[in-house]
Every structure is written in structure tokens, then in C-alpha cells.
N, C-alpha and C. Protein backbone atom coordinates (compact mmCIF):
# COMPACT_ATOMS: atom_id res chain seq x y z
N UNK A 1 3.24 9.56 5.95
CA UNK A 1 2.90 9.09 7.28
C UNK A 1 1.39 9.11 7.50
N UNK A 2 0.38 10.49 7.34
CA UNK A 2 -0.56 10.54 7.26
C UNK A 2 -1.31 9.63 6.63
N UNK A 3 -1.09 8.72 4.80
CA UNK A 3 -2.09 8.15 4.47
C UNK A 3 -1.18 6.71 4.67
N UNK A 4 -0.23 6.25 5.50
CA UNK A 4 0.13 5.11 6.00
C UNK A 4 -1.37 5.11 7.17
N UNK A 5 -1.62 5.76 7.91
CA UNK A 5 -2.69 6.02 9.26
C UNK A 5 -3.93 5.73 8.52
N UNK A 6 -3.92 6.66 7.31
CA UNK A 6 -5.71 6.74 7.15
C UNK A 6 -5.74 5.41 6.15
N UNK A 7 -4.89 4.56 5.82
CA UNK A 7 -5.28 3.59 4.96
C UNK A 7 -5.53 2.46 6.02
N UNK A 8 -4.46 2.86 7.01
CA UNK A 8 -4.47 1.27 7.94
C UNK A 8 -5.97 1.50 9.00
N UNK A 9 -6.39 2.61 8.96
CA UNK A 9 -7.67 2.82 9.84
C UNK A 9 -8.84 2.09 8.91
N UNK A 10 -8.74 2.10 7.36
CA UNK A 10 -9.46 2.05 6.86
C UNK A 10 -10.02 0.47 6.64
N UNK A 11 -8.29 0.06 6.45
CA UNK A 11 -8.38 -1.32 6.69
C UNK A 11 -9.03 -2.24 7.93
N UNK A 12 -8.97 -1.39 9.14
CA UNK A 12 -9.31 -1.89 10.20
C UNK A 12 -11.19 -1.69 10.17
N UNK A 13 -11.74 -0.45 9.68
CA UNK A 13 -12.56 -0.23 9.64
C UNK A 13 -13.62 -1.47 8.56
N UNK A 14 -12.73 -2.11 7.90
CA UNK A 14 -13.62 -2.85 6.45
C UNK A 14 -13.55 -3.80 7.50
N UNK A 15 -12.54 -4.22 8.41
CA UNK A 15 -12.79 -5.49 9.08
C UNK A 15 -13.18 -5.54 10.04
N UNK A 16 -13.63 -4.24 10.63
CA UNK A 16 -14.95 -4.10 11.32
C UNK A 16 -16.14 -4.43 11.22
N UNK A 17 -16.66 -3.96 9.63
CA UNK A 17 -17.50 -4.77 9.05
C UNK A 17 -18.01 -5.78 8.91
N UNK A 18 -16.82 -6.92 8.72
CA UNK A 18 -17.22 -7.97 8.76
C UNK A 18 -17.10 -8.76 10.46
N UNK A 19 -16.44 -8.10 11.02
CA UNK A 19 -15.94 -8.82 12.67
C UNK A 19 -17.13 -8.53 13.60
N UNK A 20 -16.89 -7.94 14.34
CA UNK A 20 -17.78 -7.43 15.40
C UNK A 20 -18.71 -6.71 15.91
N UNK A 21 -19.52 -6.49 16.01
CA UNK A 21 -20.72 -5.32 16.24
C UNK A 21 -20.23 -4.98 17.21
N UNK A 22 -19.85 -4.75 18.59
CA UNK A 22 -19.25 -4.40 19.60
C UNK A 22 -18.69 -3.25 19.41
N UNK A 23 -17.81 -3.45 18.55
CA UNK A 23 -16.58 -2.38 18.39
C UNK A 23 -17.06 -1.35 17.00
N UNK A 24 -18.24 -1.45 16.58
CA UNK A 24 -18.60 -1.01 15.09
C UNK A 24 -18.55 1.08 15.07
N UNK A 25 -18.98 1.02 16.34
CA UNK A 25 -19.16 2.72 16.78
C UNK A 25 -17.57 3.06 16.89
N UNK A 26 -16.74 2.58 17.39
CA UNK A 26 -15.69 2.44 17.65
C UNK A 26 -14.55 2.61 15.85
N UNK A 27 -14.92 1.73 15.22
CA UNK A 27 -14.36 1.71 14.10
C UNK A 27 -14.77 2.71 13.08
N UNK A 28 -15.96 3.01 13.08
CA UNK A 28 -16.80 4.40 12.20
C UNK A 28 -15.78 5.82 12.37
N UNK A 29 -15.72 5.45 13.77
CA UNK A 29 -14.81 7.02 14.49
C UNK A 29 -13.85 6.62 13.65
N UNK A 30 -13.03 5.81 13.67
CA UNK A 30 -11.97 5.63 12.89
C UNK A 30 -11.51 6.06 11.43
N UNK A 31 -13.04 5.62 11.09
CA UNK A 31 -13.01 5.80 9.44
C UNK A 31 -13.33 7.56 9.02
N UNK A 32 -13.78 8.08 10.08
CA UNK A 32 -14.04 9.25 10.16
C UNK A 32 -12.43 10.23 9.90
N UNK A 33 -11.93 9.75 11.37
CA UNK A 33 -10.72 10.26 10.88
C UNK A 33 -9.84 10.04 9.96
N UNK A 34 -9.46 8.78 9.36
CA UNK A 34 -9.23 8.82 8.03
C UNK A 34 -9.45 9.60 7.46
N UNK A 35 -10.82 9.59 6.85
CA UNK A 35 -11.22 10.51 5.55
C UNK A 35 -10.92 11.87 6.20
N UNK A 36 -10.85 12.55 6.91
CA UNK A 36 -10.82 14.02 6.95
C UNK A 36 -9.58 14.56 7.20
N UNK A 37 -8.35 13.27 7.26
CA UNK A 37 -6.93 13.45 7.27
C UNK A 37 -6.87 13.40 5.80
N UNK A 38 -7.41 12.27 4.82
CA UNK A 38 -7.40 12.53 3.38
C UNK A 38 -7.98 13.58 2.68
N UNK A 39 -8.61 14.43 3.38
CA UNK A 39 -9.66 15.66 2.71
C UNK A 39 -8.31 16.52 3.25
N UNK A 40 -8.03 16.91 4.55
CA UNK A 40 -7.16 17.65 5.11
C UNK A 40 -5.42 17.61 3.73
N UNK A 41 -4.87 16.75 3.41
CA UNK A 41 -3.69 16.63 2.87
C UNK A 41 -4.65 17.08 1.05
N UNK A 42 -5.32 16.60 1.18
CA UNK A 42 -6.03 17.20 -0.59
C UNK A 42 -5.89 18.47 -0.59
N UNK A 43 -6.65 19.07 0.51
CA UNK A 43 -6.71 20.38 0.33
C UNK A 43 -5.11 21.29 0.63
N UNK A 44 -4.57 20.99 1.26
CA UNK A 44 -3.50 21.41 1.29
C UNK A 44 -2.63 21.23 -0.34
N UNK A 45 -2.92 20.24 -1.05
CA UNK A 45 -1.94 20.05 -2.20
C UNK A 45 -1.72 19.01 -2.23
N UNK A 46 -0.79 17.56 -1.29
CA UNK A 46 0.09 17.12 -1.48
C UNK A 46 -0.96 15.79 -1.67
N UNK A 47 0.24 14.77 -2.35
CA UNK A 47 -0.16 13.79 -2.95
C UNK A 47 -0.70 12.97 -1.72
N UNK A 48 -1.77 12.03 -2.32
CA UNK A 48 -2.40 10.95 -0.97
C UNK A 48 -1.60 10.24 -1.11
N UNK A 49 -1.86 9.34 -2.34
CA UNK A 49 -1.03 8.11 -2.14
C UNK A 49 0.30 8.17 -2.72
């Protein structure tokens, strides 16, 4: 469930990139949480993907 979230944030985040400046602060946060839900499940053990 967790890296269903942090992949689809991530996805949203690359097409941030290319989409909008508006929303770019907005999407960073995003990508933020991703990665520290993927650091969070590493460190615990369990598989990402």
C-alpha cells in the first residue's frame, strides 16, 4: 500500500516537472513524502517494491 502511494506521488511529482510551476512547491512536498515512506519501510525490513 505504502509504495503503491510513494510511487504514484512520484509519478505525479515527474509531471510536475514538466507541467506547471504553480503547483511545483506543492509537488516537492510530495516527493518528500515519498522518499521518507521508502526510507521508513527500508529501515524497518520489508520489501519496497
Amino acid at each position: 500500500m505504502l509504495t503503491t502511494i510513494a510511487v504514484v506521488l512520484i509519478v505525479l511529482w515527474l509531471l510536475g516537472m514538466v507541467g506547471s510551476v504553480a503547483l511545483g512547491g506543492f509537488i516537492h512536498v510530495l516527493l518528500v513524502v515519498a522518499v521518507i515512506m521508502i526510507l521508513v519501510r527500508i529501515i524497518k525490513g520489508q520489501k519496497v517494491l
